[in-house]
C-alpha atoms as a PDB file:
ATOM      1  CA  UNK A   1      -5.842  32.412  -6.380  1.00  0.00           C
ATOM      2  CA  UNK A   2      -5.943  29.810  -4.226  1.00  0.00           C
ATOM      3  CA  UNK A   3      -7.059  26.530  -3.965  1.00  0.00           C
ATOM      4  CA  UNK A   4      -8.919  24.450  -1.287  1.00  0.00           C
ATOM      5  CA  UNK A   5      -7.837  20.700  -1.129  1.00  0.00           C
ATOM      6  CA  UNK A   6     -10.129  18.204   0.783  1.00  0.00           C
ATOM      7  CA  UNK A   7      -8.640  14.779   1.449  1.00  0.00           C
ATOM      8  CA  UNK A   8     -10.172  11.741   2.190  1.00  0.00           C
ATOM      9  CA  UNK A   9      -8.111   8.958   3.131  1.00  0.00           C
ATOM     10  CA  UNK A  10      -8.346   4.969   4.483  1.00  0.00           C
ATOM     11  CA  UNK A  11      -6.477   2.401   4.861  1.00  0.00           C
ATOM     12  CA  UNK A  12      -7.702  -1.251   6.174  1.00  0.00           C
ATOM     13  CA  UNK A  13      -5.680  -3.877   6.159  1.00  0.00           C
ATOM     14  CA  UNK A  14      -4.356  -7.096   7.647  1.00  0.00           C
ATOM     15  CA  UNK A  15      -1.653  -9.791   8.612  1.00  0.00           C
ATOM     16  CA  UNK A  16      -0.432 -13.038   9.642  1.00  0.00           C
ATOM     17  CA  UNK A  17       2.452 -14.612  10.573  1.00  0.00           C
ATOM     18  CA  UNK A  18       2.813 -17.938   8.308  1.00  0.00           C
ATOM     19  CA  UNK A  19       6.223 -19.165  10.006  1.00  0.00           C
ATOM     20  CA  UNK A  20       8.247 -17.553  12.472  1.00  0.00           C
ATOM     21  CA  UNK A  21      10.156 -15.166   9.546  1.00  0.00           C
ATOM     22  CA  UNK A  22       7.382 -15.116   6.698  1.00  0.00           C
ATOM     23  CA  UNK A  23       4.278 -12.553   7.128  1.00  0.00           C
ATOM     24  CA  UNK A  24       1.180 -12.754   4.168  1.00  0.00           C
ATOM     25  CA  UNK A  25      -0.501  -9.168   4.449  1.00  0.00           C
ATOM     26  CA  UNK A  26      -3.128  -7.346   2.321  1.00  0.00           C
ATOM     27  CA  UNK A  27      -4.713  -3.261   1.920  1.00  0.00           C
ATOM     28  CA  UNK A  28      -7.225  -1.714   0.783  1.00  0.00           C
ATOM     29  CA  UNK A  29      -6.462   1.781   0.435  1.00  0.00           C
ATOM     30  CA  UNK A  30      -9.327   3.851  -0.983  1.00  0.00           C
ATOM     31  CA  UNK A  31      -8.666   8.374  -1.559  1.00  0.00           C
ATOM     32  CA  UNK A  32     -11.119  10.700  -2.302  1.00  0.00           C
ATOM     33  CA  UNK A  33      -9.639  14.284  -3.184  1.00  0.00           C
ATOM     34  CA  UNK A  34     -12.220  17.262  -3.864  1.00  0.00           C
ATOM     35  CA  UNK A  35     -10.314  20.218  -5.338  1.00  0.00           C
ATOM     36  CA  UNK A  36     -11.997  23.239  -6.937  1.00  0.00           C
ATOM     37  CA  UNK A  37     -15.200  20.857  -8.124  1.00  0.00           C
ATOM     38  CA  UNK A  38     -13.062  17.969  -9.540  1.00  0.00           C
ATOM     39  CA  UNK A  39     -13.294  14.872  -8.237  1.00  0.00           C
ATOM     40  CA  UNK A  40     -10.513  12.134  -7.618  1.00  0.00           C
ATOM     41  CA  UNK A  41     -11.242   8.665  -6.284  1.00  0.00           C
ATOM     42  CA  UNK A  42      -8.581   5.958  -6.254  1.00  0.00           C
ATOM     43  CA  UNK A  43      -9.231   2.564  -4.572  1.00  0.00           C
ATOM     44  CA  UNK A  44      -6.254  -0.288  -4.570  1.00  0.00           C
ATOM     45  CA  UNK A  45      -6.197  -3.341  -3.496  1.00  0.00           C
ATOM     46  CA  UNK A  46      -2.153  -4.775  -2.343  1.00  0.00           C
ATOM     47  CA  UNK A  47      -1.002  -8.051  -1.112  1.00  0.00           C
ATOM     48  CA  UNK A  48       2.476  -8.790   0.092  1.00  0.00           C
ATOM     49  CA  UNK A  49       4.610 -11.491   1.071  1.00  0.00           C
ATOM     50  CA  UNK A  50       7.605 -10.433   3.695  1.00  0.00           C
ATOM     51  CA  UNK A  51      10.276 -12.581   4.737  1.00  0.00           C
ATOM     52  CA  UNK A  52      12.822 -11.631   7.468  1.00  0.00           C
ATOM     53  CA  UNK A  53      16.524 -12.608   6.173  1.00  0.00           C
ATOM     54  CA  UNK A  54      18.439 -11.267   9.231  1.00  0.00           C
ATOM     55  CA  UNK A  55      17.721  -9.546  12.261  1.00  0.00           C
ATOM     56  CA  UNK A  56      18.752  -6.291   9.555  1.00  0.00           C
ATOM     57  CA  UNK A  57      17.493  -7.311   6.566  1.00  0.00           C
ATOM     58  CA  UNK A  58      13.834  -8.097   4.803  1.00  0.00           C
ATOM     59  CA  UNK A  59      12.723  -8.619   1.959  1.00  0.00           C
ATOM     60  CA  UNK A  60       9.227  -8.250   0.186  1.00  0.00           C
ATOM     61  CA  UNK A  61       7.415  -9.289  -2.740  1.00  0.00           C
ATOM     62  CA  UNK A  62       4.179  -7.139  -3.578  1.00  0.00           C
ATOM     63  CA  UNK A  63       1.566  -6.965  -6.130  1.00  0.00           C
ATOM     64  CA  UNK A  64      -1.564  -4.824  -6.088  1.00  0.00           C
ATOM     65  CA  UNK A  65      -4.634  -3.594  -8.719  1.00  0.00           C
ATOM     66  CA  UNK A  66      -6.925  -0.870  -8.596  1.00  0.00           C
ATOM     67  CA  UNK A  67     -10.828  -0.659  -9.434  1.00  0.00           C
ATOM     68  CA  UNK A  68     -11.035   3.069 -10.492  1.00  0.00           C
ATOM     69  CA  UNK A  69     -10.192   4.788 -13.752  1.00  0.00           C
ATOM     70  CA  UNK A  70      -7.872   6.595 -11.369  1.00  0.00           C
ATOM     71  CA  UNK A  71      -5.932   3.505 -10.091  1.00  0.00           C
ATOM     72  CA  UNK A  72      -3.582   1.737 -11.921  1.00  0.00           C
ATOM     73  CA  UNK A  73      -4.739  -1.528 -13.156  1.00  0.00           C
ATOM     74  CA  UNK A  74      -2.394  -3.685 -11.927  1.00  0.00           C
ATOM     75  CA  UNK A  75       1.406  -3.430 -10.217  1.00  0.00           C
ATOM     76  CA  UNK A  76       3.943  -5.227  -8.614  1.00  0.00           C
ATOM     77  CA  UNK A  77       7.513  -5.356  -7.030  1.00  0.00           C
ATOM     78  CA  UNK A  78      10.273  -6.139  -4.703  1.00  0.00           C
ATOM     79  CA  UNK A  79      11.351  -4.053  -1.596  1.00  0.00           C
ATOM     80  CA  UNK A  80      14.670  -4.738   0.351  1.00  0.00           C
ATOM     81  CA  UNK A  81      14.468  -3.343   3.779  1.00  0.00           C
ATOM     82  CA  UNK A  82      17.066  -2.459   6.373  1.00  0.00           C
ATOM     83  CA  UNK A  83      16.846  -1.233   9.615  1.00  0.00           C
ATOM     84  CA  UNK A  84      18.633   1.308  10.669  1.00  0.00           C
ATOM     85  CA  UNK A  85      17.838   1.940  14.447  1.00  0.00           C
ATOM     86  CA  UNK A  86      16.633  -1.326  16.490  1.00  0.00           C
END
């Protein structure tokens, strides 16, 4: 048997720059998934500070919540970043 997926997806988000290393960012990322008649929403909300430490190196400090039974109600962590091809 198979099974049709339909998947809705957005993102919106933005930025700024608060010093010349330091960004302040939020998303709102909302999915709708329709699957065989059953519904799944999820909407989050995520804000994140990044800081550059090197040229290499960042780091980032994140928290988010969600506003549907589907989301988790609330999150956070840290990310360490490296690039690997400049």
């Amino acid at each position: 048997m198979k099974v049709k997926l339909i998947q809705i997806v957005s993102f919106l988000g933005c930025a700024a720059m608060l010093h010349g290393m330091t960004a302040l960012a939020e998303d709102n990322d909302t999915e709708i998934s329709l699957s065989a008649g059953v519904e799944f929403t999820s909407q989050e909300l995520t804000a994140f500070v990044s800081r550059r430490i090197t040229d290499d190196w960042r780091l980032q400090l994140y928290a988010l919540t969600g506003f549907t039974d589907s989301s988790p109600d609330w999150g956070g962590g840290i990310q360490i970043k490296r690039a690997l091809i400049r």
